[in-house]
C-alpha atoms as a PDB file:
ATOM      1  CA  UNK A   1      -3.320  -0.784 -16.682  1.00  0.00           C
ATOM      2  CA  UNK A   2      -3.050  -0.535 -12.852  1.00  0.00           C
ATOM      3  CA  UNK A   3      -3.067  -2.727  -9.760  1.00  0.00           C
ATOM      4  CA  UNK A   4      -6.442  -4.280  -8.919  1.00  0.00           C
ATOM      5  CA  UNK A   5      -6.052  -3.107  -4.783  1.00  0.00           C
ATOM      6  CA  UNK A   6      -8.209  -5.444  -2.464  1.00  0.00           C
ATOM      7  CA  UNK A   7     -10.172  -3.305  -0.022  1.00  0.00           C
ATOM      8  CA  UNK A   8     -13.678  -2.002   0.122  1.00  0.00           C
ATOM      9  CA  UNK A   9     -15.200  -0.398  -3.132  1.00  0.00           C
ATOM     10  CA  UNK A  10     -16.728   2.615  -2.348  1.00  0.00           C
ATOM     11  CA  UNK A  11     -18.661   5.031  -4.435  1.00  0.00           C
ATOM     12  CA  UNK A  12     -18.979   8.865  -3.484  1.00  0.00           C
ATOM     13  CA  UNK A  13     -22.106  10.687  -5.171  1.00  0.00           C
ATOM     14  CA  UNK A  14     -21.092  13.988  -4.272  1.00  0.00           C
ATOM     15  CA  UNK A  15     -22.296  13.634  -0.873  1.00  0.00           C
ATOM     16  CA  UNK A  16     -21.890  10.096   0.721  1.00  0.00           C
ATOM     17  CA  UNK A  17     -19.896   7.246   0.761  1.00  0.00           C
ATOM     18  CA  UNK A  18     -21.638   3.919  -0.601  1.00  0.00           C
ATOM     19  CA  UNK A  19     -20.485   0.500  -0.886  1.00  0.00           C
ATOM     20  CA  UNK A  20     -21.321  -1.801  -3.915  1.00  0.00           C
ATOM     21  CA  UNK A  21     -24.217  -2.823  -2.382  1.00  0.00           C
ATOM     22  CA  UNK A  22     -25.802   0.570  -1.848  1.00  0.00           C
ATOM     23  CA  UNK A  23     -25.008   0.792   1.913  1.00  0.00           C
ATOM     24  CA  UNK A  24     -23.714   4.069   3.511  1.00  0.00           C
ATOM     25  CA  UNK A  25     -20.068   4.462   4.758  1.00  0.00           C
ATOM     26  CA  UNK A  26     -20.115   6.091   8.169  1.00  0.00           C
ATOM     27  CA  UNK A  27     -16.774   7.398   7.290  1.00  0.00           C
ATOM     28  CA  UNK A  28     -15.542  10.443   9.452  1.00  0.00           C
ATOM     29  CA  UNK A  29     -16.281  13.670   8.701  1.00  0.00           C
ATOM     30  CA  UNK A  30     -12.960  14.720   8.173  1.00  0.00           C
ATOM     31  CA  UNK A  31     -12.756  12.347   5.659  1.00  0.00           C
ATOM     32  CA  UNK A  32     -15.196  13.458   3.234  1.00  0.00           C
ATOM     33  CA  UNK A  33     -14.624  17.208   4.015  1.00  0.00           C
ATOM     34  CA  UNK A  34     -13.144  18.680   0.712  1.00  0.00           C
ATOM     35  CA  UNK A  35     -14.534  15.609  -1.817  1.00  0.00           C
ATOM     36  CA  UNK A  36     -15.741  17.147  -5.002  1.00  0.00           C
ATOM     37  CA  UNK A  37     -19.420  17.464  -5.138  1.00  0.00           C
ATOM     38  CA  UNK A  38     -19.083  14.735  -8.546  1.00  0.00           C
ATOM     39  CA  UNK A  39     -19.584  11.214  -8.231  1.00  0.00           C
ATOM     40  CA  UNK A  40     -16.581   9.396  -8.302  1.00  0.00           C
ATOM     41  CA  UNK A  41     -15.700   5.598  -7.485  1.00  0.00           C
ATOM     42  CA  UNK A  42     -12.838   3.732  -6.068  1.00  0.00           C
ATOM     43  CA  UNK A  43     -11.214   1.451  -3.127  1.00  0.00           C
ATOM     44  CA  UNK A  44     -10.741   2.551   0.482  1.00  0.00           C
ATOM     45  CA  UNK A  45      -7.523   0.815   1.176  1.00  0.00           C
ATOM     46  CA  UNK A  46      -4.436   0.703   3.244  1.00  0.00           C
ATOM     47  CA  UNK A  47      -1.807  -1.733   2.513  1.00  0.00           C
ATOM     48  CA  UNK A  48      -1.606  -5.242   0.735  1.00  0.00           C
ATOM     49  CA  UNK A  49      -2.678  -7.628   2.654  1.00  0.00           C
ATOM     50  CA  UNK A  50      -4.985  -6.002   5.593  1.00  0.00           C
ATOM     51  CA  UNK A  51      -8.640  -5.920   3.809  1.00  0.00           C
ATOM     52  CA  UNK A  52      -9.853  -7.746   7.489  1.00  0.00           C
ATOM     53  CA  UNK A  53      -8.687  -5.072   9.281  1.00  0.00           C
ATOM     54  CA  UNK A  54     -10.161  -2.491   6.274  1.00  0.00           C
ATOM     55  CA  UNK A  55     -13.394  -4.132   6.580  1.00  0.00           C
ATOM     56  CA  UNK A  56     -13.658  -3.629   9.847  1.00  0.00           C
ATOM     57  CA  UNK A  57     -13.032   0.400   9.578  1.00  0.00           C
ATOM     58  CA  UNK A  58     -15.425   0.738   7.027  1.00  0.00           C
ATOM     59  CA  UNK A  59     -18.201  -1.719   8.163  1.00  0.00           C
ATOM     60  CA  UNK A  60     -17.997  -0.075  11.718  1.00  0.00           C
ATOM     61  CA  UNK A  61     -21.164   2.372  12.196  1.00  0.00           C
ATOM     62  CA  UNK A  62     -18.954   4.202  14.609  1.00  0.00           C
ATOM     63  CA  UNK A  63     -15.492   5.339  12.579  1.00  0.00           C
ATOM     64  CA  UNK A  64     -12.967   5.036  14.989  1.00  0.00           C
ATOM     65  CA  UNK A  65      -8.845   5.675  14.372  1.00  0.00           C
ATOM     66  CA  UNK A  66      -8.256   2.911  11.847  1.00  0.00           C
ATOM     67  CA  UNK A  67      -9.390   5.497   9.447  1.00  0.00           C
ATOM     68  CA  UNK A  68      -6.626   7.517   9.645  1.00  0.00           C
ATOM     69  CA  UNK A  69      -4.509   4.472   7.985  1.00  0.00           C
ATOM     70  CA  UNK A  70      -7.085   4.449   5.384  1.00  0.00           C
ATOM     71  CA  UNK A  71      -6.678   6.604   1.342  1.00  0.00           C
ATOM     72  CA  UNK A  72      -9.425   6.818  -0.647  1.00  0.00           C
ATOM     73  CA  UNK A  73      -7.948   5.614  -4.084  1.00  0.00           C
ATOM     74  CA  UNK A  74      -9.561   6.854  -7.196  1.00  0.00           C
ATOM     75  CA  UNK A  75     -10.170   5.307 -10.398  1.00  0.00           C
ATOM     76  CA  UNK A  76     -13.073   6.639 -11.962  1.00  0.00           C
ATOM     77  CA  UNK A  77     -14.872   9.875 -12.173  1.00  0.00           C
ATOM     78  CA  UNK A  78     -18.552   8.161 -13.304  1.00  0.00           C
ATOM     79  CA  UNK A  79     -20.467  11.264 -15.324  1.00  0.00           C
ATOM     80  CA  UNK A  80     -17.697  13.346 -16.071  1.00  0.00           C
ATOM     81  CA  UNK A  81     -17.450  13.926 -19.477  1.00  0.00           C
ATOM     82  CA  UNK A  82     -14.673  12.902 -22.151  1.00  0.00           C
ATOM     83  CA  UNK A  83     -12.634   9.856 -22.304  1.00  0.00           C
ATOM     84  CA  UNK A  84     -10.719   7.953 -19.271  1.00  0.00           C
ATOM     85  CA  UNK A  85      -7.515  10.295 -19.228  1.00  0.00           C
ATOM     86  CA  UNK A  86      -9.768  13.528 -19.344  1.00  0.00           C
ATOM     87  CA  UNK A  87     -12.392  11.861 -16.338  1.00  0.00           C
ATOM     88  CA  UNK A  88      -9.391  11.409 -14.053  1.00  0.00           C
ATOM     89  CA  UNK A  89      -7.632  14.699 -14.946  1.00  0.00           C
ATOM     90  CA  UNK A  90     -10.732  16.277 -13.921  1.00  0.00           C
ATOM     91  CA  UNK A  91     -10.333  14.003 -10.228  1.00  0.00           C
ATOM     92  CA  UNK A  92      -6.427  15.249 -10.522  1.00  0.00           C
ATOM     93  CA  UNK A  93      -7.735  18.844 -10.591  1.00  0.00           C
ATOM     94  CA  UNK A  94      -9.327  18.716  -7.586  1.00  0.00           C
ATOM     95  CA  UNK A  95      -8.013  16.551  -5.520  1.00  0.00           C
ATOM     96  CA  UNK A  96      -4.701  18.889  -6.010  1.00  0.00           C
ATOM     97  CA  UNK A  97      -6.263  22.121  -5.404  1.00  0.00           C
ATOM     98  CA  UNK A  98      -7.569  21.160  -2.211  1.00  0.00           C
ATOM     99  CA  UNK A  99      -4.690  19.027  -1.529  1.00  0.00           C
ATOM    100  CA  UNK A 100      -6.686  16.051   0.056  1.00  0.00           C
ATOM    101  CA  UNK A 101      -3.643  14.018   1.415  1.00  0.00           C
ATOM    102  CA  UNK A 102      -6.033  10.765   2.183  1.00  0.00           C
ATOM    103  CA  UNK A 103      -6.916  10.728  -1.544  1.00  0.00           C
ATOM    104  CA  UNK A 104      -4.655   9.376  -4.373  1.00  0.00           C
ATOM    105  CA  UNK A 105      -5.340   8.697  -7.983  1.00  0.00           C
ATOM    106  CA  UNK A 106      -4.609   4.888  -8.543  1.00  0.00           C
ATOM    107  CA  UNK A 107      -1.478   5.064 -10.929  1.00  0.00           C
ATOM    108  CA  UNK A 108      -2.292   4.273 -14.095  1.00  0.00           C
ATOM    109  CA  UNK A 109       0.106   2.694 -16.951  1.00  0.00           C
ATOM    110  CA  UNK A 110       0.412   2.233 -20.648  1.00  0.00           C
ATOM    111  CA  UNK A 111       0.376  -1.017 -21.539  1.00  0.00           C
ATOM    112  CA  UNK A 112       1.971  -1.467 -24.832  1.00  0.00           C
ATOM    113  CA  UNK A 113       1.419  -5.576 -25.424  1.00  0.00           C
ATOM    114  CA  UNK A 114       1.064  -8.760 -23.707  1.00  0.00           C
ATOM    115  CA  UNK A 115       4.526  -9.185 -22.380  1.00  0.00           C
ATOM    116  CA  UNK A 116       4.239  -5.809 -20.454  1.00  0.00           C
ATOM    117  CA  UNK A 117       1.030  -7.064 -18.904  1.00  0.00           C
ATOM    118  CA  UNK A 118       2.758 -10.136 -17.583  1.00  0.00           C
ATOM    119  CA  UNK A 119       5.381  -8.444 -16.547  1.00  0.00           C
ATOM    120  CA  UNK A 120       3.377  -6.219 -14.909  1.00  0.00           C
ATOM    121  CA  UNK A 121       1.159  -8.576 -13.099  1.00  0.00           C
ATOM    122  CA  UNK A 122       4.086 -10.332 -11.870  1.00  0.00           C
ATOM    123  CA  UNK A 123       5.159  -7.308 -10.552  1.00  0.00           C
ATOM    124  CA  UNK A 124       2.259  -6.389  -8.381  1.00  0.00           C
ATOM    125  CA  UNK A 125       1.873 -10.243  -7.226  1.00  0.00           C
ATOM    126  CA  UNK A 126       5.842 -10.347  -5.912  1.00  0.00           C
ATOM    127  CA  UNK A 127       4.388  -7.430  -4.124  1.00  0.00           C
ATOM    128  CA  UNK A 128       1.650  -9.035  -2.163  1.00  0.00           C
ATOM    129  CA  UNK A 129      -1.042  -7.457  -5.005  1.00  0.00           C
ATOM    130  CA  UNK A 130      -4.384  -9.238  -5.873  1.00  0.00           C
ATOM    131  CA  UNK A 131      -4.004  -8.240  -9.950  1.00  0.00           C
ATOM    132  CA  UNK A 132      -4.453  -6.055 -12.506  1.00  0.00           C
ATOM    133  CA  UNK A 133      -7.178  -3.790 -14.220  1.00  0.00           C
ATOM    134  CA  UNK A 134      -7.043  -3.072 -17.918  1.00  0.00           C
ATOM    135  CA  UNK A 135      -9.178  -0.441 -19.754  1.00  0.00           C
ATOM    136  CA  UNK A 136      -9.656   0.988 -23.192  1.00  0.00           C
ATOM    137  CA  UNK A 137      -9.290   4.716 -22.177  1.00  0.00           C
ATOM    138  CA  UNK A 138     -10.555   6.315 -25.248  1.00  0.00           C
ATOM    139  CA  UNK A 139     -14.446   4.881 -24.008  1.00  0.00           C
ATOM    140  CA  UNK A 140     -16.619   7.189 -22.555  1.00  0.00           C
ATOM    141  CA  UNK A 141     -17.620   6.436 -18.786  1.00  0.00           C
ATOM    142  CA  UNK A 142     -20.293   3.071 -18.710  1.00  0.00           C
ATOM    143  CA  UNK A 143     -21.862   1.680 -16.212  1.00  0.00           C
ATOM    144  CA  UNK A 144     -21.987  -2.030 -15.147  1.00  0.00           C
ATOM    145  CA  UNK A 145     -19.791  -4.763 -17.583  1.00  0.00           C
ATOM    146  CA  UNK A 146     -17.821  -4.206 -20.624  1.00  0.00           C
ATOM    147  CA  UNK A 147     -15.471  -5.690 -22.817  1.00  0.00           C
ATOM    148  CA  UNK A 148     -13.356  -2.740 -22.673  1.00  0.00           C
ATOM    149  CA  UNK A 149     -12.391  -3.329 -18.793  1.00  0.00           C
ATOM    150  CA  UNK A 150     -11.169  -6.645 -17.913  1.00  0.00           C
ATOM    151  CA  UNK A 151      -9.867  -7.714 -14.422  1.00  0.00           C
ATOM    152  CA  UNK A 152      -6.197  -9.741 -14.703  1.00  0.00           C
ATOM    153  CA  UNK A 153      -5.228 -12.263 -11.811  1.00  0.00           C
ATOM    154  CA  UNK A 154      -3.275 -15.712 -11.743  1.00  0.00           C
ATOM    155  CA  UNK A 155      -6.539 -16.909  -9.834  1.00  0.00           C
ATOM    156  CA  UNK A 156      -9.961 -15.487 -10.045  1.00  0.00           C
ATOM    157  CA  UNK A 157     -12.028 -15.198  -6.842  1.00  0.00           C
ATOM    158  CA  UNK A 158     -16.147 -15.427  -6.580  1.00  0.00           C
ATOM    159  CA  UNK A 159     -19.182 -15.415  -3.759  1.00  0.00           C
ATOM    160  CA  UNK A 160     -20.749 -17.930  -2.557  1.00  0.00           C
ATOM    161  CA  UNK A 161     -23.913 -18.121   0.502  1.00  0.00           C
ATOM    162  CA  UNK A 162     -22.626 -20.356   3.082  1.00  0.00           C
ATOM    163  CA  UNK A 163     -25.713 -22.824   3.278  1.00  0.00           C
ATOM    164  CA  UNK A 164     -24.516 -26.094   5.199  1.00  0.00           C
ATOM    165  CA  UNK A 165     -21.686 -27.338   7.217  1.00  0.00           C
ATOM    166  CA  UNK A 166     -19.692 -30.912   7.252  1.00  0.00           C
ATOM    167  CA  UNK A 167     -18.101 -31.721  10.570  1.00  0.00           C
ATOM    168  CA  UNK A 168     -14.401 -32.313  10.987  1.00  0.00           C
ATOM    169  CA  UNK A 169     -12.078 -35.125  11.612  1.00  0.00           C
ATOM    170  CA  UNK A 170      -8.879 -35.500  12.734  1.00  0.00           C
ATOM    171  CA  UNK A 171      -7.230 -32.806  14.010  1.00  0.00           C
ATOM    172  CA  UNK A 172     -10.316 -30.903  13.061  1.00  0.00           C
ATOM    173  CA  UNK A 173     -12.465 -33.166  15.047  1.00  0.00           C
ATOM    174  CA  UNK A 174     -14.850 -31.103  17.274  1.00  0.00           C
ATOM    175  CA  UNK A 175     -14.794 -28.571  14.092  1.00  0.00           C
ATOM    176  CA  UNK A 176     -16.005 -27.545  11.154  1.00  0.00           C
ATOM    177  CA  UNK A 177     -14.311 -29.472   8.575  1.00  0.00           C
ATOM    178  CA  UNK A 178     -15.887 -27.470   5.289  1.00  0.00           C
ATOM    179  CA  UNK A 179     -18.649 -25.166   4.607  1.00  0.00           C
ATOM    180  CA  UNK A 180     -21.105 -26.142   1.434  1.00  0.00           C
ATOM    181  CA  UNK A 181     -21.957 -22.978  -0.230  1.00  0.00           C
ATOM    182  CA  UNK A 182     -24.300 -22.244  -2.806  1.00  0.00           C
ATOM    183  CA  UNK A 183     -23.117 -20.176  -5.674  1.00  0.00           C
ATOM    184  CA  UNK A 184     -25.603 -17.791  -7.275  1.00  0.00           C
ATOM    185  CA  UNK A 185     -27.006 -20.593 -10.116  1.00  0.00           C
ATOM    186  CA  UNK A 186     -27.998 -22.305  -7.403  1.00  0.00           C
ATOM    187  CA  UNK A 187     -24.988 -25.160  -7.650  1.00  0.00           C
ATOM    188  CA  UNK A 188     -23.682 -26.300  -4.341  1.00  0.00           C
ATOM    189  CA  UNK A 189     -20.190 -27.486  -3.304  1.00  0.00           C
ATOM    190  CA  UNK A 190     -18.293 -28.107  -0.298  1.00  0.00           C
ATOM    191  CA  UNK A 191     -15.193 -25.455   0.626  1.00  0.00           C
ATOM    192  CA  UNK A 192     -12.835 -27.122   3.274  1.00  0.00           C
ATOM    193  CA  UNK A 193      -9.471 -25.021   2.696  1.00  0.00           C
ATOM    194  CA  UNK A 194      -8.178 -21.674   4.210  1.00  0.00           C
ATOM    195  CA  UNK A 195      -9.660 -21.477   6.928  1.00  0.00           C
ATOM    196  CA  UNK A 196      -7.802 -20.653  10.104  1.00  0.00           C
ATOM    197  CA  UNK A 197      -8.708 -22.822  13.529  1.00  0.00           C
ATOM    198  CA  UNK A 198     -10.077 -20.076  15.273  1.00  0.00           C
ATOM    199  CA  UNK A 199     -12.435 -20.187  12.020  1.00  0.00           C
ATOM    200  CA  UNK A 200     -13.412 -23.626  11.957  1.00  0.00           C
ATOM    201  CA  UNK A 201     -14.197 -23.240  15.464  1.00  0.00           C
ATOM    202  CA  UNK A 202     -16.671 -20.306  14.679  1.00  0.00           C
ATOM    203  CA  UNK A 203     -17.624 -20.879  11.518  1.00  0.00           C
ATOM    204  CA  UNK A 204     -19.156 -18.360   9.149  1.00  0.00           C
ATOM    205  CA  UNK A 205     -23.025 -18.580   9.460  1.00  0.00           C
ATOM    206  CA  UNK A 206     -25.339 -20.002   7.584  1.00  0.00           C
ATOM    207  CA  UNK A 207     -26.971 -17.256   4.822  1.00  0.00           C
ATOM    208  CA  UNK A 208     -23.501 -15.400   5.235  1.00  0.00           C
ATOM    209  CA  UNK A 209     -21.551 -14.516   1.540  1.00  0.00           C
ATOM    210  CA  UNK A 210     -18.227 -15.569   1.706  1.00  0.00           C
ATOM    211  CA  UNK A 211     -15.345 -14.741  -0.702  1.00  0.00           C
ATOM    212  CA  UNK A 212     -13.487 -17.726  -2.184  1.00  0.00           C
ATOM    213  CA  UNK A 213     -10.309 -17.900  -4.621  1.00  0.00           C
ATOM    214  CA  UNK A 214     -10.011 -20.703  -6.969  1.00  0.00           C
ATOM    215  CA  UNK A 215      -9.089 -21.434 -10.693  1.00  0.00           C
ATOM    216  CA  UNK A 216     -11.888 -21.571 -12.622  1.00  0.00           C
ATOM    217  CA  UNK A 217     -14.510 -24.584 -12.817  1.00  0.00           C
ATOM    218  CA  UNK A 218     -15.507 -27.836 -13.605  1.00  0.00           C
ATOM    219  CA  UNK A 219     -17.542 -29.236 -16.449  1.00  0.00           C
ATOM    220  CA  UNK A 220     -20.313 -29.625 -13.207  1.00  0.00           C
ATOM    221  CA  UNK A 221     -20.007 -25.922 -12.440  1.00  0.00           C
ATOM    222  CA  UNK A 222     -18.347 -26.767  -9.508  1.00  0.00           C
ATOM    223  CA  UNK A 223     -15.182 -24.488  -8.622  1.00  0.00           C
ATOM    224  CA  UNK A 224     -11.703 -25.833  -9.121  1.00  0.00           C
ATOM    225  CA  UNK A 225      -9.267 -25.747  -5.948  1.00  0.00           C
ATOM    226  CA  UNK A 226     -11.485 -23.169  -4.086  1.00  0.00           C
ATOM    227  CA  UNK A 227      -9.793 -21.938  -0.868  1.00  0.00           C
ATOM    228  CA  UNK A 228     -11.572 -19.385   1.772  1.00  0.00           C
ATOM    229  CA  UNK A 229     -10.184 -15.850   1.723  1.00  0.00           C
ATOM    230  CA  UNK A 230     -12.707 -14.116   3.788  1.00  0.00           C
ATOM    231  CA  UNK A 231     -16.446 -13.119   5.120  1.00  0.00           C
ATOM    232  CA  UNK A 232     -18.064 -10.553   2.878  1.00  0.00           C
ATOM    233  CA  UNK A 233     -19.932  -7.698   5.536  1.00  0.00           C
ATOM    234  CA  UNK A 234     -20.860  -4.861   2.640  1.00  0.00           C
END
């Protein structure tokens, strides 16, 4: 198990830098001087708490000095042979020998049972962590979902395209008082908390994907206490 970090995936195929969605990472060319010519696949990331300020690093076509706050944390080696421990001993190998200070391994732990996953997960939330990742690590490397990885949080998070807006009242008068989104099976609902004023003033727009947290959903589909966390740009 490990802590689920909350910054920008990015996958490196021995080249470039890609996000999730297949887009290049202008990242600095000191950055990626030294990265193994294997694919591998993690998060860039700084702290908890400052994926806004990661985002805009990575999303910026010109890499300016925010990228020097910035590791490239590892937690796959996609194609390399052998189970989970051997994939990221191979990533340990060389990441060491060319001692890449801006890359780190994600540390990984043995978890025994359920209580040491709690524990654990309570652990990385008192720290300002998103959650946990759990993974068989006798499996070979595989692509896309699988019942031997599972993601662990108190409250999930999903995407939604911001299609509509209601107007605010009160002391949101003047504002925007919700966005209605439209989640990818096409149901719609209305998302009205976690915004900040300056964000109900200038309010995602409309075909933007925003990220929302909430705890799971209704018998309608509909998401259950869904707050804003933030504007998707990858």
């Amino acid at each position: 198990m490990s802590e689920k970090l909350d910054g920008i995936r990015a996958y490196w195929d021995g080249k470039n830098l890609f996000t999730r969605q297949n887009k290049k990472i202008n990242a600095p060319e000191y950055f990626t001087r030294g990265l193994p010519q294997f694919a591998l696949d993690g998060e860039l990331w700084s702290k908890r708490g400052d994926f806004e300020n990661i985002q805009a690093a990575v999303m910026d076509a010109n890499p300016g000095g925010m990228w020097k706050e910035i590791k490239y944390m590892l937690f796959e080696a996609p194609g390399a042979e052998g189970n989970f421990t051997d994939r990221l001993q191979k990533v340990r190998d060389s990441i060491e020998k060319k001692k890449l200070r801006h890359v780190e391994i994600i540390e990984q732990k043995i978890c025994m049972n359920q209580k040491e996953l709690d524990a654990f997960l309570e652990h990385v939330i008192a720290k300002g962590g998103e959650g946990v990742m759990i993974k068989d690590a006798s499996k070979s490397y595989f692509d896309g979902r699988s019942d031997s990885i599972l993601k662990v949080k108190k409250a999930d998070d999903s995407e939604a395209e911001v299609v509509g807006y209601k107007e605010g009242s009160g002391k949101f008068f003047g504002m925007m008082g919700s966005l209605q989104l439209e989640l990818a099976n096409g149901i719609r609902f209305y998302l009205g908390s976690g915004f900040s004023e300056e964000q109900r003033k200038n309010p995602p727009k409309t075909g933007t994907i925003v990220t929302f947290r909430h705890y799971g959903f209704t018998k309608y589909g509909k998401p259950k206490f869904a707050s804003f966390m933030r504007l998707r740009r990858d």
